[in-house]
Structure formats: structure tokens, C-alpha cells
C-alpha atoms as a PDB file:
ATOM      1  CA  UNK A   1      96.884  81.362 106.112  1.00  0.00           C
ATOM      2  CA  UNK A   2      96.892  77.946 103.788  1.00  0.00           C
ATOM      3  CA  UNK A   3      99.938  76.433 102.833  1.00  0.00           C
ATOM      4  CA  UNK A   4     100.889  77.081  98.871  1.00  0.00           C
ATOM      5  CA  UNK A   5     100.319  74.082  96.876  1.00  0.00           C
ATOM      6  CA  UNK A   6     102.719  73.012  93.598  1.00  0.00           C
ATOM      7  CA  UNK A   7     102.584  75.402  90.438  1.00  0.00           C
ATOM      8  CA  UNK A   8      99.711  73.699  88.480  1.00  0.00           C
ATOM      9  CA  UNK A   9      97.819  72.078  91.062  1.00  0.00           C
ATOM     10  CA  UNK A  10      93.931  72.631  92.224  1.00  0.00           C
ATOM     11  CA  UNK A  11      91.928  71.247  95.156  1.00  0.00           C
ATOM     12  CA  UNK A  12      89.070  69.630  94.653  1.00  0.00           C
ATOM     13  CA  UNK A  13      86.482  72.495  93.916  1.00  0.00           C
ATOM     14  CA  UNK A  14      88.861  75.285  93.392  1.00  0.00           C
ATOM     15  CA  UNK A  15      89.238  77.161  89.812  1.00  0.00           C
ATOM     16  CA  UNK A  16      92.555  78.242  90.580  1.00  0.00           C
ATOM     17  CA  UNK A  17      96.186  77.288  89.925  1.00  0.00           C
ATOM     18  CA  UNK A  18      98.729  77.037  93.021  1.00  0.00           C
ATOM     19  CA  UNK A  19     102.208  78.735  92.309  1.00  0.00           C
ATOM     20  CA  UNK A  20     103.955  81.698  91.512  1.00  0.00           C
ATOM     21  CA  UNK A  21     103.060  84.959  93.087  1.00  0.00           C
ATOM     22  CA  UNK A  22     103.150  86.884  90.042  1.00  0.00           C
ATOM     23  CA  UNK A  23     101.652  87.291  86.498  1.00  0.00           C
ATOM     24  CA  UNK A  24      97.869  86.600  87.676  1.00  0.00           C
ATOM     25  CA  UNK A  25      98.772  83.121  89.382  1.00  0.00           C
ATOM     26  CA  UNK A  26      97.901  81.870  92.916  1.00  0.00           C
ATOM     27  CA  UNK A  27     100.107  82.153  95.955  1.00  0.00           C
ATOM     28  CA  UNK A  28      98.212  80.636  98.825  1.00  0.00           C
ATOM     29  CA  UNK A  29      96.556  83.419 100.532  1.00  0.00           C
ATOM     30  CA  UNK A  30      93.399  84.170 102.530  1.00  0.00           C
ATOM     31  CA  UNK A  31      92.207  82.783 105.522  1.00  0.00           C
ATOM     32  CA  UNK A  32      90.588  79.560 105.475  1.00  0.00           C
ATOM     33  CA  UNK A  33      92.207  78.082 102.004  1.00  0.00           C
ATOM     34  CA  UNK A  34      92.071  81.092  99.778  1.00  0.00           C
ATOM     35  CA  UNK A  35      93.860  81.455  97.230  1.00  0.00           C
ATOM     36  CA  UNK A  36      95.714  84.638  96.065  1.00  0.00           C
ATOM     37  CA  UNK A  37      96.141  85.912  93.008  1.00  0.00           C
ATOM     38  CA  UNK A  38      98.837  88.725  92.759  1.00  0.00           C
ATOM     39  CA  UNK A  39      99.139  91.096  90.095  1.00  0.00           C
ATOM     40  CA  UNK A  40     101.100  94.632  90.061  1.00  0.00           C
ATOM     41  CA  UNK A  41      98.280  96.643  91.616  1.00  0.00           C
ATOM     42  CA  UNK A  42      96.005  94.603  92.617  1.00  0.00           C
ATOM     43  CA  UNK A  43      95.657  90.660  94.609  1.00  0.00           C
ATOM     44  CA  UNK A  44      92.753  89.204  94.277  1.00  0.00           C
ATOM     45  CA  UNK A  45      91.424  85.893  96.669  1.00  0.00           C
ATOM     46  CA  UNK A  46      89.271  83.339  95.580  1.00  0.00           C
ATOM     47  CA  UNK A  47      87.889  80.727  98.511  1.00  0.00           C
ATOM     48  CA  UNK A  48      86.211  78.321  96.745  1.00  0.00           C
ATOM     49  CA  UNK A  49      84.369  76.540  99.715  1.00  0.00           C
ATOM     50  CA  UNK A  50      81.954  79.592 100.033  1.00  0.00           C
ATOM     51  CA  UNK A  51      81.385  79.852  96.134  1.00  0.00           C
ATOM     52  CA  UNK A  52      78.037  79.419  94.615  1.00  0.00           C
ATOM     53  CA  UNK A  53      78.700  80.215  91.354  1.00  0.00           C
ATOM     54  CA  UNK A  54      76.996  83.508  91.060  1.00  0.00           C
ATOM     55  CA  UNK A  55      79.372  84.166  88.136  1.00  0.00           C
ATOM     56  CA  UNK A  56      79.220  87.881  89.113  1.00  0.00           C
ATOM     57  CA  UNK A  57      82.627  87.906  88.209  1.00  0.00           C
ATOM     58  CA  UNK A  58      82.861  85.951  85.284  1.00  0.00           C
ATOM     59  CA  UNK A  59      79.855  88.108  83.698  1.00  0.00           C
ATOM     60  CA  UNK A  60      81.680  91.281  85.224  1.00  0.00           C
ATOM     61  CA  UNK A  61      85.112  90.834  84.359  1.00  0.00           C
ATOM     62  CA  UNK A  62      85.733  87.920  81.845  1.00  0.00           C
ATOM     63  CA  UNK A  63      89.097  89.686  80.686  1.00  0.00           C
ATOM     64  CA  UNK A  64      89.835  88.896  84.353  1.00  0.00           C
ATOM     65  CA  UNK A  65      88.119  86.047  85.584  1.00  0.00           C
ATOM     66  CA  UNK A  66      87.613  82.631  83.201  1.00  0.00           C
ATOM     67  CA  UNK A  67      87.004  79.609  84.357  1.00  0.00           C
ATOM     68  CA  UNK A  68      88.188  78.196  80.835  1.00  0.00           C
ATOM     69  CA  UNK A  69      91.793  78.997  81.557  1.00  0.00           C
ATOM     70  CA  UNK A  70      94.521  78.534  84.488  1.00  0.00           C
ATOM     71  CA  UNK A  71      94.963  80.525  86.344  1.00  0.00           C
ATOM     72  CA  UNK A  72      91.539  81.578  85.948  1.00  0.00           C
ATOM     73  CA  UNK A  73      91.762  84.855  87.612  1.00  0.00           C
ATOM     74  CA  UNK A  74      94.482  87.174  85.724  1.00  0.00           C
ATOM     75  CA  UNK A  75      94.669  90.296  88.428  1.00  0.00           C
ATOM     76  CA  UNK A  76      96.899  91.966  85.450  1.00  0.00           C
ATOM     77  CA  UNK A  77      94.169  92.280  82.918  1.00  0.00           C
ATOM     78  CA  UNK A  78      92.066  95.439  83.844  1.00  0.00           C
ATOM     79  CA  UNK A  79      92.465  98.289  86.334  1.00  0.00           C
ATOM     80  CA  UNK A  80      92.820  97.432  90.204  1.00  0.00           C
ATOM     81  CA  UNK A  81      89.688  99.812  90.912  1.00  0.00           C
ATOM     82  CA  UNK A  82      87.650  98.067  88.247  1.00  0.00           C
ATOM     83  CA  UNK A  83      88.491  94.273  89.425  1.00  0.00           C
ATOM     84  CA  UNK A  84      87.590  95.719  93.343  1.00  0.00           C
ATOM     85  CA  UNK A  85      84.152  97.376  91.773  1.00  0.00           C
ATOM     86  CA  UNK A  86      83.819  93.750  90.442  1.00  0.00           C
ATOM     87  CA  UNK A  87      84.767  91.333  93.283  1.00  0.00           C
ATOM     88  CA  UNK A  88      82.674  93.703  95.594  1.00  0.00           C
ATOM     89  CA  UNK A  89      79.512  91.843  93.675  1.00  0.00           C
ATOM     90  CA  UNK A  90      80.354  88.549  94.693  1.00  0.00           C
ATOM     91  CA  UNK A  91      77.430  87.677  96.915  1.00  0.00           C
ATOM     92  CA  UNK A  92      78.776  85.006  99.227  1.00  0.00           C
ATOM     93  CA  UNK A  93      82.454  86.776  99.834  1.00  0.00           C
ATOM     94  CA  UNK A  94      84.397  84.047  97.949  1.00  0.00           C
ATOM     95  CA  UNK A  95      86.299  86.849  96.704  1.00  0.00           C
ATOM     96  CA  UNK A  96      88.234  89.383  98.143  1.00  0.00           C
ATOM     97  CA  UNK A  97      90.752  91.976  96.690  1.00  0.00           C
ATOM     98  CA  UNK A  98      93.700  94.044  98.658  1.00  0.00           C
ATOM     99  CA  UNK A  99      95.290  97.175  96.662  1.00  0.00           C
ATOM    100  CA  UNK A 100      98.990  97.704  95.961  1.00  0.00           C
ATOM    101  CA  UNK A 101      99.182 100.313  98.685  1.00  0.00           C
ATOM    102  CA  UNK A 102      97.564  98.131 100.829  1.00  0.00           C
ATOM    103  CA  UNK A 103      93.267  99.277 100.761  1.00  0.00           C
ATOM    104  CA  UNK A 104      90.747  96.610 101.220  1.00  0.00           C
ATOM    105  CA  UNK A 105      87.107  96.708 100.883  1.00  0.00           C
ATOM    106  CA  UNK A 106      85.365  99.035 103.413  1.00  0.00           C
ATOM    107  CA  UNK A 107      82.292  96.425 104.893  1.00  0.00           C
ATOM    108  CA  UNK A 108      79.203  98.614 104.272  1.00  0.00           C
ATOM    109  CA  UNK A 109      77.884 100.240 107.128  1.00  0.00           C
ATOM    110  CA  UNK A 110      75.523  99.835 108.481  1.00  0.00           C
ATOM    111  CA  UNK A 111      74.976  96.244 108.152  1.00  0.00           C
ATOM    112  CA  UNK A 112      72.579  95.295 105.358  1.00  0.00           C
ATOM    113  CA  UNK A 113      70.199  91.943 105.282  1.00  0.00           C
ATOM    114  CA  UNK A 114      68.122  91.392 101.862  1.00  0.00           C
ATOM    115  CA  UNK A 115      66.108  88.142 101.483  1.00  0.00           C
ATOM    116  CA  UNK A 116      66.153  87.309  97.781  1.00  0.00           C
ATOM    117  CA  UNK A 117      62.978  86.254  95.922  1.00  0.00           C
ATOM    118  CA  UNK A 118      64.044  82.444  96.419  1.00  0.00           C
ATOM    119  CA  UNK A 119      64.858  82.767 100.126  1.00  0.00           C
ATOM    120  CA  UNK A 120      68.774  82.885 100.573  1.00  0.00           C
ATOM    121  CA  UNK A 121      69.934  86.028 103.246  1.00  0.00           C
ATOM    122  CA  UNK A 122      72.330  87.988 101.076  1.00  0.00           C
ATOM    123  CA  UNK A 123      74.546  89.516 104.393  1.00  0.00           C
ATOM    124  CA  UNK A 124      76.621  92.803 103.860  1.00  0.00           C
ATOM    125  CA  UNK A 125      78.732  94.451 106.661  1.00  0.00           C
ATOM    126  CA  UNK A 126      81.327  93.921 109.012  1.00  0.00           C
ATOM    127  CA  UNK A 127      80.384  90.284 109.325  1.00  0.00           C
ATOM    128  CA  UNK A 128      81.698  87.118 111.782  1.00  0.00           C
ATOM    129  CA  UNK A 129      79.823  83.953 110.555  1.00  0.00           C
ATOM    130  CA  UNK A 130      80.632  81.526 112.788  1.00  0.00           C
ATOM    131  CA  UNK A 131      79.847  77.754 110.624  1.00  0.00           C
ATOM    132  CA  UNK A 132      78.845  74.466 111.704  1.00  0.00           C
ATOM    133  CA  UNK A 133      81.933  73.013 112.991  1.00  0.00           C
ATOM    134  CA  UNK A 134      82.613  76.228 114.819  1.00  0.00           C
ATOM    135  CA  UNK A 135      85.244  78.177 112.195  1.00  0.00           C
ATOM    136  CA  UNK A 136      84.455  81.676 112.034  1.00  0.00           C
ATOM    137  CA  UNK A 137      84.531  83.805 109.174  1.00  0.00           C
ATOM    138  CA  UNK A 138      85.080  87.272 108.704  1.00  0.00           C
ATOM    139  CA  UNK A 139      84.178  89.090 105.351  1.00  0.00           C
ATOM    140  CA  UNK A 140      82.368  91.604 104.248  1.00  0.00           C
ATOM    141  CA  UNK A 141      79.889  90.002 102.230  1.00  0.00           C
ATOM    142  CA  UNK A 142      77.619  86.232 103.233  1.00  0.00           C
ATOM    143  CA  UNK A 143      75.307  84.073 101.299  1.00  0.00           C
ATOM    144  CA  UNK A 144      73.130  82.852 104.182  1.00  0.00           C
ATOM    145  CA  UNK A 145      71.104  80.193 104.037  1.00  0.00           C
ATOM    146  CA  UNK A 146      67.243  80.926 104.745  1.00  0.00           C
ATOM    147  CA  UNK A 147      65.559  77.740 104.772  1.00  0.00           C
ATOM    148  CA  UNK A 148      67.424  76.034 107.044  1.00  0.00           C
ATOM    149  CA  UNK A 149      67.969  73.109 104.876  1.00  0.00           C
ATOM    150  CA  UNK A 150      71.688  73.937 103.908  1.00  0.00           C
ATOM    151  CA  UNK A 151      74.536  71.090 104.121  1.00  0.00           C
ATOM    152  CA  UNK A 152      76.768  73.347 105.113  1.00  0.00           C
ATOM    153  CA  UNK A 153      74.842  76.550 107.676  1.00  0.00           C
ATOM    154  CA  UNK A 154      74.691  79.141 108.029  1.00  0.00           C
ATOM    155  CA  UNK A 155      75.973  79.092 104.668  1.00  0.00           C
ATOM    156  CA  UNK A 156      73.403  79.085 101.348  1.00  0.00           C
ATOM    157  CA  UNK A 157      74.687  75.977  99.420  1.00  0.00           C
ATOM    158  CA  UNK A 158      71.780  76.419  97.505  1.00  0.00           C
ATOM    159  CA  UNK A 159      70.502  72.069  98.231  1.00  0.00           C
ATOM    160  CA  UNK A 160      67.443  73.556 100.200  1.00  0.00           C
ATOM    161  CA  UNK A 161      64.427  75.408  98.771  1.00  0.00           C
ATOM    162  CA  UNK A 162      65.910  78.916  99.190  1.00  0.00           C
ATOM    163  CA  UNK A 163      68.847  77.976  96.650  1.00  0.00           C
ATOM    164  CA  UNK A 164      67.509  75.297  94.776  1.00  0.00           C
ATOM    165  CA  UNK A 165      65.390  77.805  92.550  1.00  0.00           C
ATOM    166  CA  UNK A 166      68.609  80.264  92.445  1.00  0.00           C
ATOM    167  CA  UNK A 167      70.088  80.855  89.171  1.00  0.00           C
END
């Protein structure tokens, strides 16, 4: 788990606030620098070093998720089953969600591969991506990279062909 930062500070690349545990803000959370945000039935985690912008969420969800404010997600602003049908879009697993009685997202069974038109491996399951510099990953959801040209495999971070067409 990553240590919580001051009330009001981001890292570099996050769109989230550090801070409080309550009323939507972040409270240091998932493995590998998520962040959490808590709300009464629902948390939600946000890691920004495996988002790609997808914006599933924003477009989803914008009552919930806004990059134009701080904190940007508010957990407290729709129903917890709603924000989970939402955060299960995410693509690359940068988002993650764990009920007030404790439920998580099921990985989908069996294990699902789908090469998008542009190339990127969009990975669904009960996943262990182990990266570059040998930090594995669990989550339900992976943007892959399928070119082989990523900065950052086996992750998509869309600077090879297979994400540099991706909208």
C-alpha cells in the first residue's frame, strides 16, 4: 500500500487529491500508488501510472469522475452499483472499486484477449502482469501493448503504432 500524501497534494500524473478518507477524497490506497477514494458505499482507486486516458469514466460517469475539479473522483455522487458498472470499463485497470460490504469486481472468466483495430491487447481476467522492472500486477483488466514498441511493456502507453492511432 502507498503512503498518504498531504490533503491537496498530487503526484506528477495523478488527477487526484491526497487527504481525507471521506466525502469523495483520496486516502492512499491500492497497490502500487493508488489512490483511494472513499465514499459511504462505495471506494473507488485510481492508479494513474497505468492510465491512458480512455475517459471511459469521465464519458460514463461525469457526476462522478471530472478531471476539472479536486478531488476529481466524488464516490458520493451516484449509486455504488452504477460507479462499479462504470469503473469495470476502464480498459487498462487504472481503476478499481471495493463495495461497502466489502465485494470487488469478479475478473471475467474465462480469460478474454481482444486485439483492437489499432493493435493494443485489451486483457480481461484474473490477470498477473509482471512489467519491465519486474513489479507484478494483479487486476482484472490490462491495456497490453501489441507492437512491441511501448516505453513502458507489457503495458500499451500508446508511443508505438498500436496506440499512437488510439483515440
Amino acid at each position: 500500500m502507498a503512503a498518504v500524501g498531504r490533503a491537496g497534494t498530487e503526484d506528477a500524473g495523478d488527477t487526484g487529491d491526497a487527504g481525507d478518507s471521506r466525502d469523495g477524497k483520496a486516502a492512499g490506497g491500492g497497490a502500487g500508488g493508488a489512490r483511494a477514494y472513499r465514499g459511504d458505499g462505495i471506494t473507488v482507486s485510481f492508479d494513474a501510472r497505468v492510465c491512458r486516458h480512455a475517459a471511459e469514466c469521465v464519458h460514463g460517469l461525469p457526476a462522478v469522475f471530472d478531471t476539472a475539479r479536486r478531488p476529481w473522483i466524488m464516490p458520493d455522487a451516484a449509486e455504488p452499483g452504477v460507479i462499479a458498472e462504470v469503473v469495470r470499463r476502464c480498459p487498462t485497470g487504472a481503476l478499481a472499486y471495493r463495495l461497502a460490504d466489502g465485494g470487488t469486481e469478479a475478473p471475467d472468466r474465462p480469460t478474454t484477449v481482444r486485439r483492437t483495430a489499432d493493435g493494443r491487447l485489451l486483457v480481461r481476467g484474473e490477470l498477473r502482469v509482471t512489467d519491465a522492472s519486474g513489479e507484478v500486477r494483479e487486476s482484472p483488466r490490462a491495456m497490453l501493448c501489441g507492437c512491441g514498441r511501448s516505453a513502458e511493456p507489457p503495458y500499451c502507453d500508446r508511443s508505438g503504432e498500436c496506440g499512437a492511432q488510439a483515440g
